[in-house]
C-alpha atoms as a PDB file:
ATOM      1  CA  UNK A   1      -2.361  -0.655   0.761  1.00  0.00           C
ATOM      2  CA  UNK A   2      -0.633   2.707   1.179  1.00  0.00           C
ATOM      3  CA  UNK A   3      -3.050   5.407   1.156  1.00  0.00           C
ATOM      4  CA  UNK A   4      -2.562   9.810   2.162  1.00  0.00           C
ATOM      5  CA  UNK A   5      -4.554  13.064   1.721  1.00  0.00           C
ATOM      6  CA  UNK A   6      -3.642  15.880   1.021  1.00  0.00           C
ATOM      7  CA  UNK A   7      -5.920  18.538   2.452  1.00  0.00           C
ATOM      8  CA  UNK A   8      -7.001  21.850   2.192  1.00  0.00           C
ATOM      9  CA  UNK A   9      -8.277  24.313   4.017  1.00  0.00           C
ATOM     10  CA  UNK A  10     -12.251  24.775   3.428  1.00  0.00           C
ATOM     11  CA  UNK A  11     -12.161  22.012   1.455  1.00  0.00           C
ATOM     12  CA  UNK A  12     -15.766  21.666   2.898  1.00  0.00           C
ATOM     13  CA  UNK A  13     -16.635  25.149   1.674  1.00  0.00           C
ATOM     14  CA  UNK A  14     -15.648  24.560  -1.125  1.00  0.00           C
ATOM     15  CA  UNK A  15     -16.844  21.411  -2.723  1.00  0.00           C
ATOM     16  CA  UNK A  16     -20.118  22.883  -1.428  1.00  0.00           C
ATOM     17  CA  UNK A  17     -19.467  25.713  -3.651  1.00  0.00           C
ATOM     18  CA  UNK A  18     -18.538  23.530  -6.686  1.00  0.00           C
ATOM     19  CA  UNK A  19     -21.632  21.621  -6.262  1.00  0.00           C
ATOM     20  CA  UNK A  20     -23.520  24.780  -7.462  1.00  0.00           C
ATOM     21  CA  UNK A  21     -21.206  25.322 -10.549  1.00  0.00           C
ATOM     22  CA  UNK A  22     -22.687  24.230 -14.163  1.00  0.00           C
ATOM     23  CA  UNK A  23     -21.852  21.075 -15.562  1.00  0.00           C
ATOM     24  CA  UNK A  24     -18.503  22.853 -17.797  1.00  0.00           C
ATOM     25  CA  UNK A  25     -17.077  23.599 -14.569  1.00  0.00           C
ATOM     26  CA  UNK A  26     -17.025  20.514 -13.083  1.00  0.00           C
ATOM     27  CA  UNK A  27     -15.926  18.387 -15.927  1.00  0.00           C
ATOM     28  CA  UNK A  28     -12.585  21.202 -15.583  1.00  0.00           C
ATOM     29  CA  UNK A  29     -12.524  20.759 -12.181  1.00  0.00           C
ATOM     30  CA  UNK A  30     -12.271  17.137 -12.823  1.00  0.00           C
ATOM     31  CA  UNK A  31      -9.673  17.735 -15.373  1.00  0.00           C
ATOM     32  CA  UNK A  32      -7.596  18.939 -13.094  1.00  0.00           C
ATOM     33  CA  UNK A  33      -8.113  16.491 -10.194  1.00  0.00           C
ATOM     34  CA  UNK A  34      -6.810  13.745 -13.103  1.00  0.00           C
ATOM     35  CA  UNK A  35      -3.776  15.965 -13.608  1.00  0.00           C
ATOM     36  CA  UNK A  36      -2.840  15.758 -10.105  1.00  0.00           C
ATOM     37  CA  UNK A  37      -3.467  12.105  -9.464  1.00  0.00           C
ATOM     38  CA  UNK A  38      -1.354  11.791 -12.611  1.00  0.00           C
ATOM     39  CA  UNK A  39       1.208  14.204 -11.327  1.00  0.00           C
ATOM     40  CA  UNK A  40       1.515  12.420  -7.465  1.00  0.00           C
ATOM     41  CA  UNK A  41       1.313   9.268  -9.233  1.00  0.00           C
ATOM     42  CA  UNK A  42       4.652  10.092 -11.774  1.00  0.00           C
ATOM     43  CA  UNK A  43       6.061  11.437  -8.307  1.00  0.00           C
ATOM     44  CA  UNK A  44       5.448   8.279  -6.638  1.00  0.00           C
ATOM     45  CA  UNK A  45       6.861   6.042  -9.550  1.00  0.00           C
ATOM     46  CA  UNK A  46      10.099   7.698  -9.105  1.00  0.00           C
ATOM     47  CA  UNK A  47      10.239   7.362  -5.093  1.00  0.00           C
ATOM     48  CA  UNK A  48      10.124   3.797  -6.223  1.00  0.00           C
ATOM     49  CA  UNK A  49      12.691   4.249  -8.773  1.00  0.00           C
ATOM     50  CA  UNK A  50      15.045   5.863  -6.748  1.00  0.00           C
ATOM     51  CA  UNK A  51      14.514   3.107  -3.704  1.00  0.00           C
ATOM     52  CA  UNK A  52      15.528   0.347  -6.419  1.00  0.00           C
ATOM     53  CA  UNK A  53      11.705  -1.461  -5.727  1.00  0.00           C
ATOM     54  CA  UNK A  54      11.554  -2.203  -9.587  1.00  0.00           C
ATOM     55  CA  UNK A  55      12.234  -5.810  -9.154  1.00  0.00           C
ATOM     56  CA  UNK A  56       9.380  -7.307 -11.038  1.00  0.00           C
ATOM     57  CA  UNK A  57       7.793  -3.526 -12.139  1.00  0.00           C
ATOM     58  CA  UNK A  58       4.658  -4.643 -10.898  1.00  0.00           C
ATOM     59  CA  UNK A  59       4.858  -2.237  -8.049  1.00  0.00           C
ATOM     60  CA  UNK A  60       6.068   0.853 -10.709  1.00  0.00           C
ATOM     61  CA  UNK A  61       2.690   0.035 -12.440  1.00  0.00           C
ATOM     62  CA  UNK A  62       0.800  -0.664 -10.199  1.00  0.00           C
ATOM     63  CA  UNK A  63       0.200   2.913  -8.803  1.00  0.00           C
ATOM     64  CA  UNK A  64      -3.757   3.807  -9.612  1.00  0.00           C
ATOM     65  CA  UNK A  65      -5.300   6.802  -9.883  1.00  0.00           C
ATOM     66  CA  UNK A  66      -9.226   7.472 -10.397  1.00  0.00           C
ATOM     67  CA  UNK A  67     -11.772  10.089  -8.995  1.00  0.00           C
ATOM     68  CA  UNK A  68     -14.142   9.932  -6.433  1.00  0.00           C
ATOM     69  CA  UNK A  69     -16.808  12.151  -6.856  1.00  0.00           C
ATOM     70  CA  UNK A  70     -14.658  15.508  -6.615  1.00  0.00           C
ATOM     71  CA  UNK A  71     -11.930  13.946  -4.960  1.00  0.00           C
ATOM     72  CA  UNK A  72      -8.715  11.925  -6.335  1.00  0.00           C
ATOM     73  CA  UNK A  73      -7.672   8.670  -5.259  1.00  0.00           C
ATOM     74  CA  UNK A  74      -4.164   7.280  -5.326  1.00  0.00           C
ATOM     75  CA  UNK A  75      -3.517   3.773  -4.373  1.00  0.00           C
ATOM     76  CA  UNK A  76      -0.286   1.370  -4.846  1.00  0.00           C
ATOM     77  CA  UNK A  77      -2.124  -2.013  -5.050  1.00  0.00           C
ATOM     78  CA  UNK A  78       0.434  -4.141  -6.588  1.00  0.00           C
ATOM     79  CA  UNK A  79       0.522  -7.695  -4.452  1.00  0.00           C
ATOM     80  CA  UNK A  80       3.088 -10.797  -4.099  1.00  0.00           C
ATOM     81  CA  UNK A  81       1.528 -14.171  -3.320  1.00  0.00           C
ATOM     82  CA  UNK A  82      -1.950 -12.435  -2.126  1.00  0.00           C
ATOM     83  CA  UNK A  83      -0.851  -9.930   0.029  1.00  0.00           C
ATOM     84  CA  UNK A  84       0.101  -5.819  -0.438  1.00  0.00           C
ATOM     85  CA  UNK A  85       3.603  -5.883  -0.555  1.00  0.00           C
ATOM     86  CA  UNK A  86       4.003  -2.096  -0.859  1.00  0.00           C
ATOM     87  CA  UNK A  87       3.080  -1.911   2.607  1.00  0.00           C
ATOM     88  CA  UNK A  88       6.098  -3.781   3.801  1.00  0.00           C
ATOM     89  CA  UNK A  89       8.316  -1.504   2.396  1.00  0.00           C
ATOM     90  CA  UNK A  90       6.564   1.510   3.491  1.00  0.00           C
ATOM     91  CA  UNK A  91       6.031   0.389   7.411  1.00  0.00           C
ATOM     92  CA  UNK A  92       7.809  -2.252   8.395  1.00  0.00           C
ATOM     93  CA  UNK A  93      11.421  -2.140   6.119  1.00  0.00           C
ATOM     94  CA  UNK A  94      12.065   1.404   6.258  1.00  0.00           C
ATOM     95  CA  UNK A  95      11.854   2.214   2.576  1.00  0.00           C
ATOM     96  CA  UNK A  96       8.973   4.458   2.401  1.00  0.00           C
ATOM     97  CA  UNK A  97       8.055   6.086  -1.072  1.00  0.00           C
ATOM     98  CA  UNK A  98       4.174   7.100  -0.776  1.00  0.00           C
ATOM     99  CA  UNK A  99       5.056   9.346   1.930  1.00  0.00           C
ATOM    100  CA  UNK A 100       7.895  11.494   0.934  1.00  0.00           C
ATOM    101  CA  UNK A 101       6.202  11.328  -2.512  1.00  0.00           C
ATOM    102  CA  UNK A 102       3.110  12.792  -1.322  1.00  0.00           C
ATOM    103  CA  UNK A 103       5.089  15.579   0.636  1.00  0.00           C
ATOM    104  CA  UNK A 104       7.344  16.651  -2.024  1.00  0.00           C
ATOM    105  CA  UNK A 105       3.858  17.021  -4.622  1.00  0.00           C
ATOM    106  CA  UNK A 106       1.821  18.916  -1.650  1.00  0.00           C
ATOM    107  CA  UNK A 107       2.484  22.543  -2.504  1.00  0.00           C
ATOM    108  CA  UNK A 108       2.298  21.392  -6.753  1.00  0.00           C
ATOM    109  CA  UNK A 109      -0.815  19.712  -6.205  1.00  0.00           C
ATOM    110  CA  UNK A 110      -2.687  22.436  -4.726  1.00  0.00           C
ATOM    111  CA  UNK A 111      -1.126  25.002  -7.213  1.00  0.00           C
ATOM    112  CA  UNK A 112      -2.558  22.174 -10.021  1.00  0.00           C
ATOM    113  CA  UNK A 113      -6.067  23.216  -8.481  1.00  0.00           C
ATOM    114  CA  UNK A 114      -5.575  26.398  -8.003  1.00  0.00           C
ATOM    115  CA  UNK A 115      -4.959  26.363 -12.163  1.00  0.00           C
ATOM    116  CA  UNK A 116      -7.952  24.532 -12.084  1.00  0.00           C
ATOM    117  CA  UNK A 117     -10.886  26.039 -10.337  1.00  0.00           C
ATOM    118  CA  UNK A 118      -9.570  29.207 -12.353  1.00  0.00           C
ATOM    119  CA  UNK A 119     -10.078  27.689 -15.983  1.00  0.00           C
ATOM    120  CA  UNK A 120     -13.057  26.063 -14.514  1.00  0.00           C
ATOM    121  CA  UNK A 121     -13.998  29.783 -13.106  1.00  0.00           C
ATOM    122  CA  UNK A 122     -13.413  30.785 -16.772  1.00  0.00           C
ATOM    123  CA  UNK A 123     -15.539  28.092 -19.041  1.00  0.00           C
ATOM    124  CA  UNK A 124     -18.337  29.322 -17.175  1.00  0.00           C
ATOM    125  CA  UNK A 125     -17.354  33.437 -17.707  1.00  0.00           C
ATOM    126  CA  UNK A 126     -17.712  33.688 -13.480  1.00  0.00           C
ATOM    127  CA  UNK A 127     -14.169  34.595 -13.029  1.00  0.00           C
END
């Protein structure tokens, strides 16, 4: 399973911070966590597009995203006869897509928050 973060400086700070915020500002902070997972995920789909790793599709839909507390997770977990396939192409053939996906939606994703801890700033009139 191919996994990355993308992380920010103070994140620590921060979601220490957001635990503090009323319950409108979370749910937008969450918002926009799904929006990026979304976004990374779309950016990951056409890595794979663009490798020609559509064979079956499975792997083109099998790209989750969900949240973990105030985080967002991003998995590939499609498989082939019990095992992660994704993983071979990433590490041992050479034809990585999770990786130059996640590099090429670093700088968007944290602009994405950015958007978001603003509105989320906003719903509760502290910004």
């Amino acid at each position: 399973m191919s996994q990355f973060d993308i992380r920010v400086m103070g994140e620590d700070e921060l979601r220490s911070s957001l635990s503090h915020l009323p319950a409108e500002a979370e749910k937008a902070v969450k918002k926009g966590l799904r929006q990026v997972g979304k976004n990374i995920a779309h950016v990951i789909q056409a890595h794979i597009q663009s490798q020609g790793l559509v064979d079956t599709g499975q792997m083109l839909n099998d790209v989750t995203v969900r949240l973990s507390k105030m985080s967002v997770v991003i998995k590939e977990t499609a498989k082939r006869d019990g095992y992660p396939y994704p993983f071979l192409y990433e590490y041992v053939r050479g034809r990585p897509f999770m990786a130059p996906a996640f590099e090429q939606a670093k700088a968007p994703a944290v602009e994405e928050m950015a958007r978001a801890l603003d509105e989320a700033l906003r719903a509760v009139d502290l910004g």
